[in-house]
C-alpha atoms as a PDB file:
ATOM      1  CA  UNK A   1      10.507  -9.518  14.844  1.00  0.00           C
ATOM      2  CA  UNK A   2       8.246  -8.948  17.796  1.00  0.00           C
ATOM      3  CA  UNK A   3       5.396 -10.689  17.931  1.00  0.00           C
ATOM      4  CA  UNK A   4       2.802  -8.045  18.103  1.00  0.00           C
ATOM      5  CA  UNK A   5       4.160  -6.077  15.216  1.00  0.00           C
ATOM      6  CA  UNK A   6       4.528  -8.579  12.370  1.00  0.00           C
ATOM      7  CA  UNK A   7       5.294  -5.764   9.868  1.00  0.00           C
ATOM      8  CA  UNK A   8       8.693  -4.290  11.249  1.00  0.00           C
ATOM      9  CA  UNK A   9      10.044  -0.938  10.755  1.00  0.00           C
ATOM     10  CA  UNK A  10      12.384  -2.119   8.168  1.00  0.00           C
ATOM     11  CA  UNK A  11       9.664  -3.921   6.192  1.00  0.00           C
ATOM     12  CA  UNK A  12       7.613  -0.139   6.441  1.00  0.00           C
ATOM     13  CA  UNK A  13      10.217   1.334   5.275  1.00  0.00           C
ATOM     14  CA  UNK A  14      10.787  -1.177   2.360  1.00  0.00           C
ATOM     15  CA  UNK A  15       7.128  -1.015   1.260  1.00  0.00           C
ATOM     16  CA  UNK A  16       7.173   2.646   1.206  1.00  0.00           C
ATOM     17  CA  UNK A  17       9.757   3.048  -1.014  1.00  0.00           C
ATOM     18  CA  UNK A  18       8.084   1.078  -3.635  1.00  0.00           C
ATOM     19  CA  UNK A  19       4.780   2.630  -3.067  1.00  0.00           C
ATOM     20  CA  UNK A  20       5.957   6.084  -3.431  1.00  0.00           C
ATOM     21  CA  UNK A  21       7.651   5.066  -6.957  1.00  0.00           C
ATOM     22  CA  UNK A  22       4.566   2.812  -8.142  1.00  0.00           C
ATOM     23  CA  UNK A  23       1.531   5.075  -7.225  1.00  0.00           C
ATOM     24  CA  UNK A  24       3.247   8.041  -8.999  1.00  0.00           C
ATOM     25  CA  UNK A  25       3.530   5.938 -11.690  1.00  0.00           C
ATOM     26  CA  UNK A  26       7.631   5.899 -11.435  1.00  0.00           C
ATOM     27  CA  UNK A  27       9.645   3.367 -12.583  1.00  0.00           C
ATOM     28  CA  UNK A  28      11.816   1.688  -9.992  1.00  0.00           C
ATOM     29  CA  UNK A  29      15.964   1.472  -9.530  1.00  0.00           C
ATOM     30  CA  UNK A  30      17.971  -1.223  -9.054  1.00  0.00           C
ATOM     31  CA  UNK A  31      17.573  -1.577  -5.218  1.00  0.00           C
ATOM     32  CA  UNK A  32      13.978  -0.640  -4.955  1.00  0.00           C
ATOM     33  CA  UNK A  33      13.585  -3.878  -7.909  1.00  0.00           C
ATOM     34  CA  UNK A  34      14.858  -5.970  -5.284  1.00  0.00           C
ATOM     35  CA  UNK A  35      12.358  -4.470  -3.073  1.00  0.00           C
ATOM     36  CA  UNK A  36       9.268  -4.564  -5.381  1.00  0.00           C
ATOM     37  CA  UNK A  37      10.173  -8.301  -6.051  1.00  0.00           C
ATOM     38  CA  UNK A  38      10.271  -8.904  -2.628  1.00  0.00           C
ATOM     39  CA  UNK A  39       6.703  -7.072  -1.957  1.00  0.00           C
ATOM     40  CA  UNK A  40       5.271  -7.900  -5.235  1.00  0.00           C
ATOM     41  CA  UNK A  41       2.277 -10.094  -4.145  1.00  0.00           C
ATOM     42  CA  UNK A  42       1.094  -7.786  -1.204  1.00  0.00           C
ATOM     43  CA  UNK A  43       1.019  -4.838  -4.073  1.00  0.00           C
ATOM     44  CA  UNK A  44      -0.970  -7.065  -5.897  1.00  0.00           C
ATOM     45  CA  UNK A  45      -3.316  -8.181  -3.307  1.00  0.00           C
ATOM     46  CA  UNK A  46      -3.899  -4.226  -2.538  1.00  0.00           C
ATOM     47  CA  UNK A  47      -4.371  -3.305  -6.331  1.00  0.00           C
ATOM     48  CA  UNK A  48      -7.002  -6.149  -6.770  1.00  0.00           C
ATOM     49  CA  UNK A  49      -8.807  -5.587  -3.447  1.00  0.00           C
ATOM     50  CA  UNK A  50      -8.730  -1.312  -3.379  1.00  0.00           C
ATOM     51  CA  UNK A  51     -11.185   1.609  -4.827  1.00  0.00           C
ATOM     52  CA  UNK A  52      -8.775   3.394  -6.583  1.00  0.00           C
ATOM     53  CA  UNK A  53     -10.781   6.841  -6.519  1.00  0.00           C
ATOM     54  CA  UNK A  54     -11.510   6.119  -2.306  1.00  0.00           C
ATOM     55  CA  UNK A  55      -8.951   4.076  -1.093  1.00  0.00           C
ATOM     56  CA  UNK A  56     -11.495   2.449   0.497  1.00  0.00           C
ATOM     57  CA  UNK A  57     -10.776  -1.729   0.154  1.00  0.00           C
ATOM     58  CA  UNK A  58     -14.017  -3.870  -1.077  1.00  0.00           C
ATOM     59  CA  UNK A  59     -12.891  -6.629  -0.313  1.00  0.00           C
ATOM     60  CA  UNK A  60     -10.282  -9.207   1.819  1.00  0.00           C
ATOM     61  CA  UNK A  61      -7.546 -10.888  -0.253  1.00  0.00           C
ATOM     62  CA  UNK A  62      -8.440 -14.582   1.219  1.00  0.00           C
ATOM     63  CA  UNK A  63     -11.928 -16.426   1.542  1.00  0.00           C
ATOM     64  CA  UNK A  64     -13.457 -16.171   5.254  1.00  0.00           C
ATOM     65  CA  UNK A  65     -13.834 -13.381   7.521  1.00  0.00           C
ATOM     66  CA  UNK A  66     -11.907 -10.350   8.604  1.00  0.00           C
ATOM     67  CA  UNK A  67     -10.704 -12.539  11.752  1.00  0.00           C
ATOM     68  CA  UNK A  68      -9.142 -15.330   9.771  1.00  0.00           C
ATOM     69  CA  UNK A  69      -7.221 -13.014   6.881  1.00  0.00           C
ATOM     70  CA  UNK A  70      -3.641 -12.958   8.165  1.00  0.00           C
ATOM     71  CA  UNK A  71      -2.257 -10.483  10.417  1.00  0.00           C
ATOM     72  CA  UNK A  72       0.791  -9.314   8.468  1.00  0.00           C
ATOM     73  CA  UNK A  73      -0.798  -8.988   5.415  1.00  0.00           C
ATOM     74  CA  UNK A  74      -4.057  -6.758   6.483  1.00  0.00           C
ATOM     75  CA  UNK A  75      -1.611  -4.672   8.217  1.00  0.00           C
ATOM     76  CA  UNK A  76       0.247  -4.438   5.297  1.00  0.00           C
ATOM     77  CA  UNK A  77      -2.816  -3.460   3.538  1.00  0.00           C
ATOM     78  CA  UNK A  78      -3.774  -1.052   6.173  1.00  0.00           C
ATOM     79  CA  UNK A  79      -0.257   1.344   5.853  1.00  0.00           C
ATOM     80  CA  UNK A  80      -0.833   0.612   1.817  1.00  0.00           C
ATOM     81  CA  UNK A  81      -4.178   2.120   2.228  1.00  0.00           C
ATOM     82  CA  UNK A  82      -2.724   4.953   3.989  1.00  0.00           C
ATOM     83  CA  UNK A  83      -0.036   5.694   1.573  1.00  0.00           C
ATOM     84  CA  UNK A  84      -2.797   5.701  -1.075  1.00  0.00           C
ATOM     85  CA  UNK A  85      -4.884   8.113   0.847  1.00  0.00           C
ATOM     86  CA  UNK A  86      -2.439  10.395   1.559  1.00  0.00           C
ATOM     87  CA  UNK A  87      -1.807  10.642  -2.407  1.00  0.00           C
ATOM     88  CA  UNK A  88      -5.092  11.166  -3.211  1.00  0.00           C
ATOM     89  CA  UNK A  89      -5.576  14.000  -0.380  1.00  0.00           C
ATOM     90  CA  UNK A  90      -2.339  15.899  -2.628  1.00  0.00           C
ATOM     91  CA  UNK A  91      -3.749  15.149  -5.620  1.00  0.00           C
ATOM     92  CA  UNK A  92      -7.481  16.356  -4.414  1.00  0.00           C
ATOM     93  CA  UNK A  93      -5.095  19.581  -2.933  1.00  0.00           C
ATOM     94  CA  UNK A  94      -3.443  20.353  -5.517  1.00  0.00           C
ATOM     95  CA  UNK A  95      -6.434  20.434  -8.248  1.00  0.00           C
ATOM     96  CA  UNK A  96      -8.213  22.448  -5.847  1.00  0.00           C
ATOM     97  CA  UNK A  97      -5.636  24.965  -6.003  1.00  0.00           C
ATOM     98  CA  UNK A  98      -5.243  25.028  -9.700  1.00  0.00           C
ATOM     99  CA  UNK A  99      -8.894  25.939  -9.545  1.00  0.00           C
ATOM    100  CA  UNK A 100      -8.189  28.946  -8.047  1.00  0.00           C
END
């Protein structure tokens, strides 16, 4: 794992999967179970600590600033943030369109 990226490619990947199943409100297979376990407390941590309707998050998962809250996990946060976004931009899209 390098050293400036403590969330690797793999682990993207990995989170990914189990965000596109969970924030569609999917139920997960056998191999993306194994993932979810894995990744379980980070989704946790992200469903305590974001504004569903924003994305926006209100607050850090540990006590002290934004300097002492571990690196991996705020960048986890950070690409779970953006996967949530991104969902919310389709959804916004496609009730916009309906209402046309």
């Amino acid at each position: 794992m390098d050293a400036r990226h403590p969330f690797s490619e793999s682990d993207r990947w990995e989170v990914r999967q189990v965000a596109l199943i969970l924030f569609n409100g999917g139920m997960p297979d056998r191999e993306i179970e194994g993932y979810l376990k894995k990744w379980s407390l980070i989704f946790k941590l992200f469903y305590t600590a974001v504004d569903r309707k924003t994305g926006s998050l209100l607050h850090l998962p540990f006590s002290g600033g934004i300097m002492e809250q571990p690196a991996k996990t705020m960048e986890i946060l950070r690409y779970l943030q953006s996967l949530w976004i991104e969902k919310i931009a389709e959804e916004m899209d496609k009730a916009s369109k309906r209402g046309k």
